[in-house]
N, C-alpha and C. Protein backbone atom coordinates (compact mmCIF):
# COMPACT_ATOMS: atom_id res chain seq x y z
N UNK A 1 -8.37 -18.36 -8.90
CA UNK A 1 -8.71 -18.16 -7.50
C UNK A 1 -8.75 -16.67 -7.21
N UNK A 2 -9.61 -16.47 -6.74
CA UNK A 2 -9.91 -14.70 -6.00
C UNK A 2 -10.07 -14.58 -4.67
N UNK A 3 -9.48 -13.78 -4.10
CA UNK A 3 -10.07 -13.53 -2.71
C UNK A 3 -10.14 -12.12 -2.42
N UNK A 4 -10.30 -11.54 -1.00
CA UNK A 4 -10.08 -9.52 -0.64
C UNK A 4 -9.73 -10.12 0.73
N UNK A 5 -8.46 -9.39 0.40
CA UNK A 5 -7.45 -9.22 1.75
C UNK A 5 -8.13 -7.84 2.33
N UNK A 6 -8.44 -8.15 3.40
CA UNK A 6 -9.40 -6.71 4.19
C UNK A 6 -7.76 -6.35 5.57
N UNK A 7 -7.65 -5.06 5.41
CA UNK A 7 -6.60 -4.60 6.27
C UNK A 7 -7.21 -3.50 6.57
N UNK A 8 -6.78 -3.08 8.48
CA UNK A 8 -7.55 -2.37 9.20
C UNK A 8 -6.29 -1.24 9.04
N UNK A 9 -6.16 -0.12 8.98
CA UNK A 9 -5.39 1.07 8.96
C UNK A 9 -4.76 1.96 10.56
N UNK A 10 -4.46 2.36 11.40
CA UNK A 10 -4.92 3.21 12.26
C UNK A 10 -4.13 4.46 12.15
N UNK A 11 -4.45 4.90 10.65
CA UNK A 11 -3.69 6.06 10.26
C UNK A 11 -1.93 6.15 9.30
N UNK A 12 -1.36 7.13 8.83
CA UNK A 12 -0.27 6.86 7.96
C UNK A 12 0.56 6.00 8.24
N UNK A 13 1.05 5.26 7.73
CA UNK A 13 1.93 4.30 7.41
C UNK A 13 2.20 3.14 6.92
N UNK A 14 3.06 2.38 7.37
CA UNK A 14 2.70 0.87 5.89
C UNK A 14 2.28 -0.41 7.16
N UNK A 15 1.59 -1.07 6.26
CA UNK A 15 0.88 -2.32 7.04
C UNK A 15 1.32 -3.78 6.12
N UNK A 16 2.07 -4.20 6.51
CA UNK A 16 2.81 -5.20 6.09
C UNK A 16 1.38 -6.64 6.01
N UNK A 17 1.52 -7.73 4.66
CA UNK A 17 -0.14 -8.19 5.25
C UNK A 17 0.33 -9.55 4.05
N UNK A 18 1.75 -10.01 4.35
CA UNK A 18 2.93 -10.71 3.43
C UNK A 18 2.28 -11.97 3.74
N UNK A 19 2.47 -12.37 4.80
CA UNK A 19 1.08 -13.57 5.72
C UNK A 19 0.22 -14.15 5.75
N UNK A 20 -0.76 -13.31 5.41
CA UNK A 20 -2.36 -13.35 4.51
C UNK A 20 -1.98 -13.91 3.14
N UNK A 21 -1.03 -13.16 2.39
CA UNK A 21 -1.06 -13.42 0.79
C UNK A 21 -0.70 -15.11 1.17
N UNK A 22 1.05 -14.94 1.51
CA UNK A 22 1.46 -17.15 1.28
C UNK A 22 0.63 -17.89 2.36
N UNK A 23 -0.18 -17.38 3.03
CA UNK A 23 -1.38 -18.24 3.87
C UNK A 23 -2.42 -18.72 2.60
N UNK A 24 -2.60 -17.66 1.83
CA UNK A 24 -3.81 -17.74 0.73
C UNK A 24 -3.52 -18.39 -0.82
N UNK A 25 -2.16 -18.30 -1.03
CA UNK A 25 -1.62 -18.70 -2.31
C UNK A 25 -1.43 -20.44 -2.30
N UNK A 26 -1.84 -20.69 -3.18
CA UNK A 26 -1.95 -22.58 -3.64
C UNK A 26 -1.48 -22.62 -5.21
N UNK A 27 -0.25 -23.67 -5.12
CA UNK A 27 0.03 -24.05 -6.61
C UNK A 27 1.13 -23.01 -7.29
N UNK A 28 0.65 -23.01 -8.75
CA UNK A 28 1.78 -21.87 -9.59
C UNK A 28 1.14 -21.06 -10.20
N UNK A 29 1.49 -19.93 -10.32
CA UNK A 29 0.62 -18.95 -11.41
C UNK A 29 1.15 -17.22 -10.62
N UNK A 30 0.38 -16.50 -11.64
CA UNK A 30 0.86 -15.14 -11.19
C UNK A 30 -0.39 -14.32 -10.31
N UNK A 31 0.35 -13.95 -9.17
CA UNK A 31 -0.76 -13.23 -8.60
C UNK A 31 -0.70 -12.16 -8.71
N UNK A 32 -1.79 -11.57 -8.97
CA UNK A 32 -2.33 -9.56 -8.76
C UNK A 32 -2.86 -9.45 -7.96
N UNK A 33 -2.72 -8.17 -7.04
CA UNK A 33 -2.73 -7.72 -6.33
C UNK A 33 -3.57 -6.06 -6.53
N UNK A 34 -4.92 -6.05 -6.20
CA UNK A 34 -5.38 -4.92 -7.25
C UNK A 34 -6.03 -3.98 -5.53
N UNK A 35 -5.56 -2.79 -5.05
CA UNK A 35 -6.14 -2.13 -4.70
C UNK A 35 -7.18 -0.94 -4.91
N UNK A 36 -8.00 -1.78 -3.98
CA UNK A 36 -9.64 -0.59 -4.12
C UNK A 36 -9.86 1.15 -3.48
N UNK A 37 -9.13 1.56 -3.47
CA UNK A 37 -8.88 2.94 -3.39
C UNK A 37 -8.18 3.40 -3.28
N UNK A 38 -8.70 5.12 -3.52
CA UNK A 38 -7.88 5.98 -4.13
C UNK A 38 -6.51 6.74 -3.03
N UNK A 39 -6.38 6.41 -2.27
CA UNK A 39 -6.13 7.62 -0.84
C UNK A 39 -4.84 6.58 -0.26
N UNK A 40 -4.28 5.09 -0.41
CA UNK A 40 -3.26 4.46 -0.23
C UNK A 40 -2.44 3.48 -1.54
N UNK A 41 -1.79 3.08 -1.33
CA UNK A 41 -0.93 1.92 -2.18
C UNK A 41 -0.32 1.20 -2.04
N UNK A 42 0.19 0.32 -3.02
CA UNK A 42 0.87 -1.56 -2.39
C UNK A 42 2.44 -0.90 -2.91
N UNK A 43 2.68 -1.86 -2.25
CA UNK A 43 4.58 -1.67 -2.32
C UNK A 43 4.97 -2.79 -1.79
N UNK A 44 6.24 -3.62 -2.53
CA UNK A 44 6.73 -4.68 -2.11
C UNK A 44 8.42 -3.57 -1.34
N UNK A 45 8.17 -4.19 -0.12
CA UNK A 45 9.71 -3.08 0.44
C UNK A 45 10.26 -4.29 1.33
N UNK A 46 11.56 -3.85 1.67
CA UNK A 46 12.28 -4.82 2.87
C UNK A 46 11.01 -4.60 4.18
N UNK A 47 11.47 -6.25 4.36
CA UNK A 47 11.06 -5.96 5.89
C UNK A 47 11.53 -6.55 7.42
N UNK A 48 13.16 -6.31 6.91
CA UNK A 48 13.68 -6.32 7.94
C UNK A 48 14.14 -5.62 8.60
N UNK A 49 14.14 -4.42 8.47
CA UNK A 49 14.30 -2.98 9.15
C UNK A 49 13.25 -2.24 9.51
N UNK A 50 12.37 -2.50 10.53
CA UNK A 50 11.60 -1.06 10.81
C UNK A 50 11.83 0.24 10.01
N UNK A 51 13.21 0.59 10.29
CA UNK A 51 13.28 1.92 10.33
C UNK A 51 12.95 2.42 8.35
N UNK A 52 13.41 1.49 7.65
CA UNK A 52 12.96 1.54 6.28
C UNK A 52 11.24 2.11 5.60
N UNK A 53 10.71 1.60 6.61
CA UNK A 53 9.12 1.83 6.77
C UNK A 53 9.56 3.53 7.64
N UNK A 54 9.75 3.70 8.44
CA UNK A 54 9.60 4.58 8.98
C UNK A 54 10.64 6.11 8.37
N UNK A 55 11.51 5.69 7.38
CA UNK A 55 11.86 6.83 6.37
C UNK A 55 11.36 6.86 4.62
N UNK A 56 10.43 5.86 4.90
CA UNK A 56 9.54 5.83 3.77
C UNK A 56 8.44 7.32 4.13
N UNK A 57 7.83 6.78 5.05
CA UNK A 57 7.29 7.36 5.20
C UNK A 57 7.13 8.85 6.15
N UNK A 58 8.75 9.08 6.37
CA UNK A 58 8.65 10.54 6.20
C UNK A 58 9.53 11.01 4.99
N UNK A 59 9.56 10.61 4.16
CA UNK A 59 9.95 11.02 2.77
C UNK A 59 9.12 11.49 2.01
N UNK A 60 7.78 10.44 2.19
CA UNK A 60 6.70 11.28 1.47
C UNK A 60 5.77 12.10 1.67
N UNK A 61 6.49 12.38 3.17
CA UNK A 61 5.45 13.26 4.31
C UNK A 61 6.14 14.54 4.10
N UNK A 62 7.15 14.61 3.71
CA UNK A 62 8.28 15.99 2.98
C UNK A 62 8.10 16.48 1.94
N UNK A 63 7.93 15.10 1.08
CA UNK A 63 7.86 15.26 -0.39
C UNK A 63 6.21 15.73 -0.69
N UNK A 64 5.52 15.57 -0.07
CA UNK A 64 3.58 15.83 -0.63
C UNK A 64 3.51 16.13 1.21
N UNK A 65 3.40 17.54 1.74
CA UNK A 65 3.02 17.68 2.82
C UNK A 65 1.35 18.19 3.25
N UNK A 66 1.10 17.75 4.38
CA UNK A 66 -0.39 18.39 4.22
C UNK A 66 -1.01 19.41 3.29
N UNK A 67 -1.97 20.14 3.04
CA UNK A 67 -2.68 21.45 2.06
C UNK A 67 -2.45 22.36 3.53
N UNK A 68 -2.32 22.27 4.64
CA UNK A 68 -2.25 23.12 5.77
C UNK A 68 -0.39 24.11 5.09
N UNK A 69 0.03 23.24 4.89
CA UNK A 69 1.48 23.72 4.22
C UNK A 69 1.27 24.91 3.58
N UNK A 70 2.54 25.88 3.41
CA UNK A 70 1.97 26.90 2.69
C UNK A 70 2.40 26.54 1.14
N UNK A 71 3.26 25.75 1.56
CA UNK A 71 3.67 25.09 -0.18
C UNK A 71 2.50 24.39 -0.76
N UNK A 72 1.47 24.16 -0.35
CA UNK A 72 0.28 23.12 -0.73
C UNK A 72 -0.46 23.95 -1.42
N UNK A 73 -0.85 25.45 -0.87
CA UNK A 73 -1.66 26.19 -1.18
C UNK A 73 -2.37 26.19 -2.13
N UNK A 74 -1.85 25.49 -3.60
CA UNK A 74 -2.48 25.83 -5.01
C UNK A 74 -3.55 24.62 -5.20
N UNK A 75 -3.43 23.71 -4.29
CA UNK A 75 -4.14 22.76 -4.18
C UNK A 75 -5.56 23.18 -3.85
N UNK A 76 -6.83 22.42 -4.61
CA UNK A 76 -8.51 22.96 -4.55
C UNK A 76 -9.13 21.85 -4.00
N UNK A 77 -8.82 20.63 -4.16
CA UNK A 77 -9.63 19.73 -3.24
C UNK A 77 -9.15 19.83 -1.55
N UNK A 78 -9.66 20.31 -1.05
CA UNK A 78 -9.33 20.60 0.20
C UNK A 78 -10.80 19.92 1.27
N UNK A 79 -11.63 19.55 1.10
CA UNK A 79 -12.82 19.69 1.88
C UNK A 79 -13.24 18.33 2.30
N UNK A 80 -12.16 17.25 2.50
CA UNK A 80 -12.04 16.51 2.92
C UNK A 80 -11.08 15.99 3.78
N UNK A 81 -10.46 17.07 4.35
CA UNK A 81 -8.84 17.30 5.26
C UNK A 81 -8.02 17.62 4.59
N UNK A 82 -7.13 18.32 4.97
CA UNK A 82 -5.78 18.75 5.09
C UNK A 82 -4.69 17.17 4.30
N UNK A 83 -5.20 16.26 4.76
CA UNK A 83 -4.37 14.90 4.59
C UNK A 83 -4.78 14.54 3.48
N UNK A 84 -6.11 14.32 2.52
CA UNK A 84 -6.49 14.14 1.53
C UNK A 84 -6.16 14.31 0.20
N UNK A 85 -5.90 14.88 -0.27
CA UNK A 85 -5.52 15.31 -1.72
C UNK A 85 -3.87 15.26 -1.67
N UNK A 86 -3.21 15.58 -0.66
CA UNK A 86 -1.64 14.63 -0.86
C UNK A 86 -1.76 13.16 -0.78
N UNK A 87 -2.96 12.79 0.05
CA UNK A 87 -2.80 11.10 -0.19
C UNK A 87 -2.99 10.83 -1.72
N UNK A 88 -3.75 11.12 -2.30
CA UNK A 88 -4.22 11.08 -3.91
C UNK A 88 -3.08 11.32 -4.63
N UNK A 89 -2.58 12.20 -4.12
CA UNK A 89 -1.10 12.55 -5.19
C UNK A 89 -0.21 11.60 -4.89
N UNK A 90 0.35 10.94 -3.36
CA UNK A 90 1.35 10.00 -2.77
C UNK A 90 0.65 8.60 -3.94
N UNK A 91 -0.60 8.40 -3.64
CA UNK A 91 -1.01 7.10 -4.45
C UNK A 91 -1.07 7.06 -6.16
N UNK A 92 -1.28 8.56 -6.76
CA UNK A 92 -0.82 8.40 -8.09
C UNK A 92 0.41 8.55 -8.06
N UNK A 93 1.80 8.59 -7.32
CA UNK A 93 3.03 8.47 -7.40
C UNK A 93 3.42 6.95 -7.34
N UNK A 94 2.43 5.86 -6.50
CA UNK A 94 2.79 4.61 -6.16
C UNK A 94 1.93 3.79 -6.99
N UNK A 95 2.45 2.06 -6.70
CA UNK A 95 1.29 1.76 -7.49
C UNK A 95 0.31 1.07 -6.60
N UNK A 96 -0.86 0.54 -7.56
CA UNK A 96 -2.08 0.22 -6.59
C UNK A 96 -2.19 -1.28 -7.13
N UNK A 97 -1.30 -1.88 -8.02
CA UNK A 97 -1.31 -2.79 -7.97
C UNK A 97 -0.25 -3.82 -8.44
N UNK A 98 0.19 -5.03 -8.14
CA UNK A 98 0.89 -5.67 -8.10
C UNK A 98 0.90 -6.93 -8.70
N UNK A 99 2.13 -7.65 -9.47
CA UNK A 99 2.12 -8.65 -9.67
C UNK A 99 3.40 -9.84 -9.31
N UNK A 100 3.06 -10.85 -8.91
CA UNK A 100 3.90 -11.68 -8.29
C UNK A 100 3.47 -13.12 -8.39
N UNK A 101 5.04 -13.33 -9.11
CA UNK A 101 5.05 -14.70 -9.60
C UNK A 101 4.84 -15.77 -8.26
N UNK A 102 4.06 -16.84 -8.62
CA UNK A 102 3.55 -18.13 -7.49
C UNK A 102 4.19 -18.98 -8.00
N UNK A 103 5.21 -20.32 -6.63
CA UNK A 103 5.41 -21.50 -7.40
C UNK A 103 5.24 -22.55 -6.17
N UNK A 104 5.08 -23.36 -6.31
CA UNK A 104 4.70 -24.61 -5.13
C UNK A 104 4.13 -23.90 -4.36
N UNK A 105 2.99 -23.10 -4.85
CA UNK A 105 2.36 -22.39 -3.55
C UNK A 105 2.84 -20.93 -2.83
N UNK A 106 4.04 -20.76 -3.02
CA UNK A 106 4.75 -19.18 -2.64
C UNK A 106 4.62 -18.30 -3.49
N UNK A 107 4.92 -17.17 -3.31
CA UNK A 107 5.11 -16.10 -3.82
C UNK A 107 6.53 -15.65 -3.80
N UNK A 108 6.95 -15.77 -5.01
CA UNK A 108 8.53 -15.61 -5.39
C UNK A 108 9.23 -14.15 -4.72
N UNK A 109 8.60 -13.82 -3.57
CA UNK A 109 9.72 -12.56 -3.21
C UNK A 109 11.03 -13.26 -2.38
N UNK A 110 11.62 -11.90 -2.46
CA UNK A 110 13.25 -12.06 -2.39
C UNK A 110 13.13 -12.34 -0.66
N UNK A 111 13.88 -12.44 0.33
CA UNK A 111 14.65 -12.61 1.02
C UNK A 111 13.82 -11.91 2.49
N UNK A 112 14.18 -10.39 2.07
CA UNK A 112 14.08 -9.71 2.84
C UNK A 112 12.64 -8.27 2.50
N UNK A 113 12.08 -9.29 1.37
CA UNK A 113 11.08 -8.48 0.62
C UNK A 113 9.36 -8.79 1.65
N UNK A 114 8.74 -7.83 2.02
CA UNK A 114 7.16 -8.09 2.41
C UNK A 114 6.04 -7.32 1.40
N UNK A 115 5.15 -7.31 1.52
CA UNK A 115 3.84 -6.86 0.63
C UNK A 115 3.13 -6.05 1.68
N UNK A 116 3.03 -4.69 1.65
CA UNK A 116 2.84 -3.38 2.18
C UNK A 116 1.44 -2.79 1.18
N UNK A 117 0.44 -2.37 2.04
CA UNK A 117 -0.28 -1.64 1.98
C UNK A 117 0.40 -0.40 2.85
N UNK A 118 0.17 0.97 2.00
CA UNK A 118 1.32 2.15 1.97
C UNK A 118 -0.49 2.85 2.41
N UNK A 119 -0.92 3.09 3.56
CA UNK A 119 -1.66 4.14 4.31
C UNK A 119 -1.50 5.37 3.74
N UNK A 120 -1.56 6.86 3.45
CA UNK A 120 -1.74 8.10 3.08
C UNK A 120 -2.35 8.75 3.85
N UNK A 121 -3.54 8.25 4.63
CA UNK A 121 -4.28 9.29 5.26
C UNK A 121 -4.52 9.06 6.93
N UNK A 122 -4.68 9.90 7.84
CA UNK A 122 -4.39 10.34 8.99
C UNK A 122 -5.35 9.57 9.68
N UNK A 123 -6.40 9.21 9.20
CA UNK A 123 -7.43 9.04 10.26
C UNK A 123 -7.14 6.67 9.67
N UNK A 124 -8.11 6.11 10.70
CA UNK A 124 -8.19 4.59 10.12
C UNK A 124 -9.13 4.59 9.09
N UNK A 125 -8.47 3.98 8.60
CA UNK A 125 -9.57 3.30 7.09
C UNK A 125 -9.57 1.24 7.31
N UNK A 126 -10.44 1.11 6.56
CA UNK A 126 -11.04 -0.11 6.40
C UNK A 126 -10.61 -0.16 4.72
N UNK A 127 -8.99 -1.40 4.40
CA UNK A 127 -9.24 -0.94 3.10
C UNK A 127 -9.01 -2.26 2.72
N UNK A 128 -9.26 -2.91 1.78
CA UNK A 128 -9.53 -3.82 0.46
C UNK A 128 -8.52 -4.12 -0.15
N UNK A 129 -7.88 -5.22 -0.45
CA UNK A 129 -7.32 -5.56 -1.46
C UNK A 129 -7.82 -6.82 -2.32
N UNK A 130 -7.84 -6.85 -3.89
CA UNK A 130 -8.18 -8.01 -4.24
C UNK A 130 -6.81 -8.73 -4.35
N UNK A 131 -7.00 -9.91 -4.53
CA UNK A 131 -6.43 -11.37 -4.71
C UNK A 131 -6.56 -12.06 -6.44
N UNK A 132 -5.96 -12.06 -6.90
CA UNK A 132 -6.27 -12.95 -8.05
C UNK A 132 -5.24 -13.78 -8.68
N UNK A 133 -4.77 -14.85 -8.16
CA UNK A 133 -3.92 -16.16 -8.87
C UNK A 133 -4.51 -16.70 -10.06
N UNK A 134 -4.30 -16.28 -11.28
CA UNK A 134 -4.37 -17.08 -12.37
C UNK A 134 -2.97 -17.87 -12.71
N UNK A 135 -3.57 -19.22 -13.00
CA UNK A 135 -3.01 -20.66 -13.13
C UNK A 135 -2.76 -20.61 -14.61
C-alpha cells in the first residue's frame, strides 16, 4: 500500500500529522515514511508537551542560526534566504525518513510518541510525505 501525506507548513516548526498515518494504516507490516525534500524532516517526538516542540525547536535555531548570523558567514549558498542553507544543514542533521512497525492496523509507537514533520524554513511550504506499508 502507498499513499502522500500532503502537510501545509506556515513556517518553522513541527507539524504533528500522527492521525493521517493510523487513519491510513490497515493490517501488519512495516511502514516508511520517506520525505520529499530537502529544507525539513520527520521525527517521531513526545507529544504531550507543547513545550518539547517548542525547545526543539529553539535548539536548532541556536545550534544552525540564520546566514544573517555572523557565525554563518562562511556559508555560500545564500541566494535563497537567510533561512535556507541552515534548513539543509538542520535536515542533513535529522532524518527524512522513517520506519514503523504496523500491527492490527496501528503503528507501534509508544505512549506519548507522535510523527512530526520538523519545518526548517521561515516562509509556508506545501510538503509531501510518502506512505509505504509493506505486508
Amino acid at each position: 500500500m502507498r499513499t502522500t501525506f500532503q502537510i501545509q507548513t506556515h513556517g518553522q516548526g513541527l507539524y504533528e500529522f500522527t492521525r493521517q498515518v493510523v487513519e491510513w494504516c490497515l493490517g501488519d507490516g512495516l511502514l516508511t515514511l520517506f520525505l520529499q525534500h530537502t529544507s525539513c524532516s520527520l521525527l517521531i517526538q513526545e507529544n504531550a508537551d507543547p513545550d518539547v516542540q517548542t525547545d526543539l525547536r529553539n535548539f536548532f535555531a541556536r545550534l544552525v542560526p540564520p546566514t544573517t548570523d555572523p557565525s554563518m558567514s562562511y556559508l555560500t549558498h545564500t541566494y535563497e534566504g537567510p533561512d535556507d542553507m541552515p534548513a539543509h544543514i538542520k535536515a542533513a542533521m535529522m532524518p527524512v525518513s522513517l520506519q514503523i512497525p504496523v500491527s492490527d492496523g496501528r503503528p507501534q509507537l509508544g505512549t506519548w510518541q507522535g510523527i512530526y514533520l520538523f519545518e526548517h524554513r521561515t516562509a509556508p511550504h506545501h510538503r509531501r510525505v510518502i506512505g509505504h506499508l509493506s505486508v
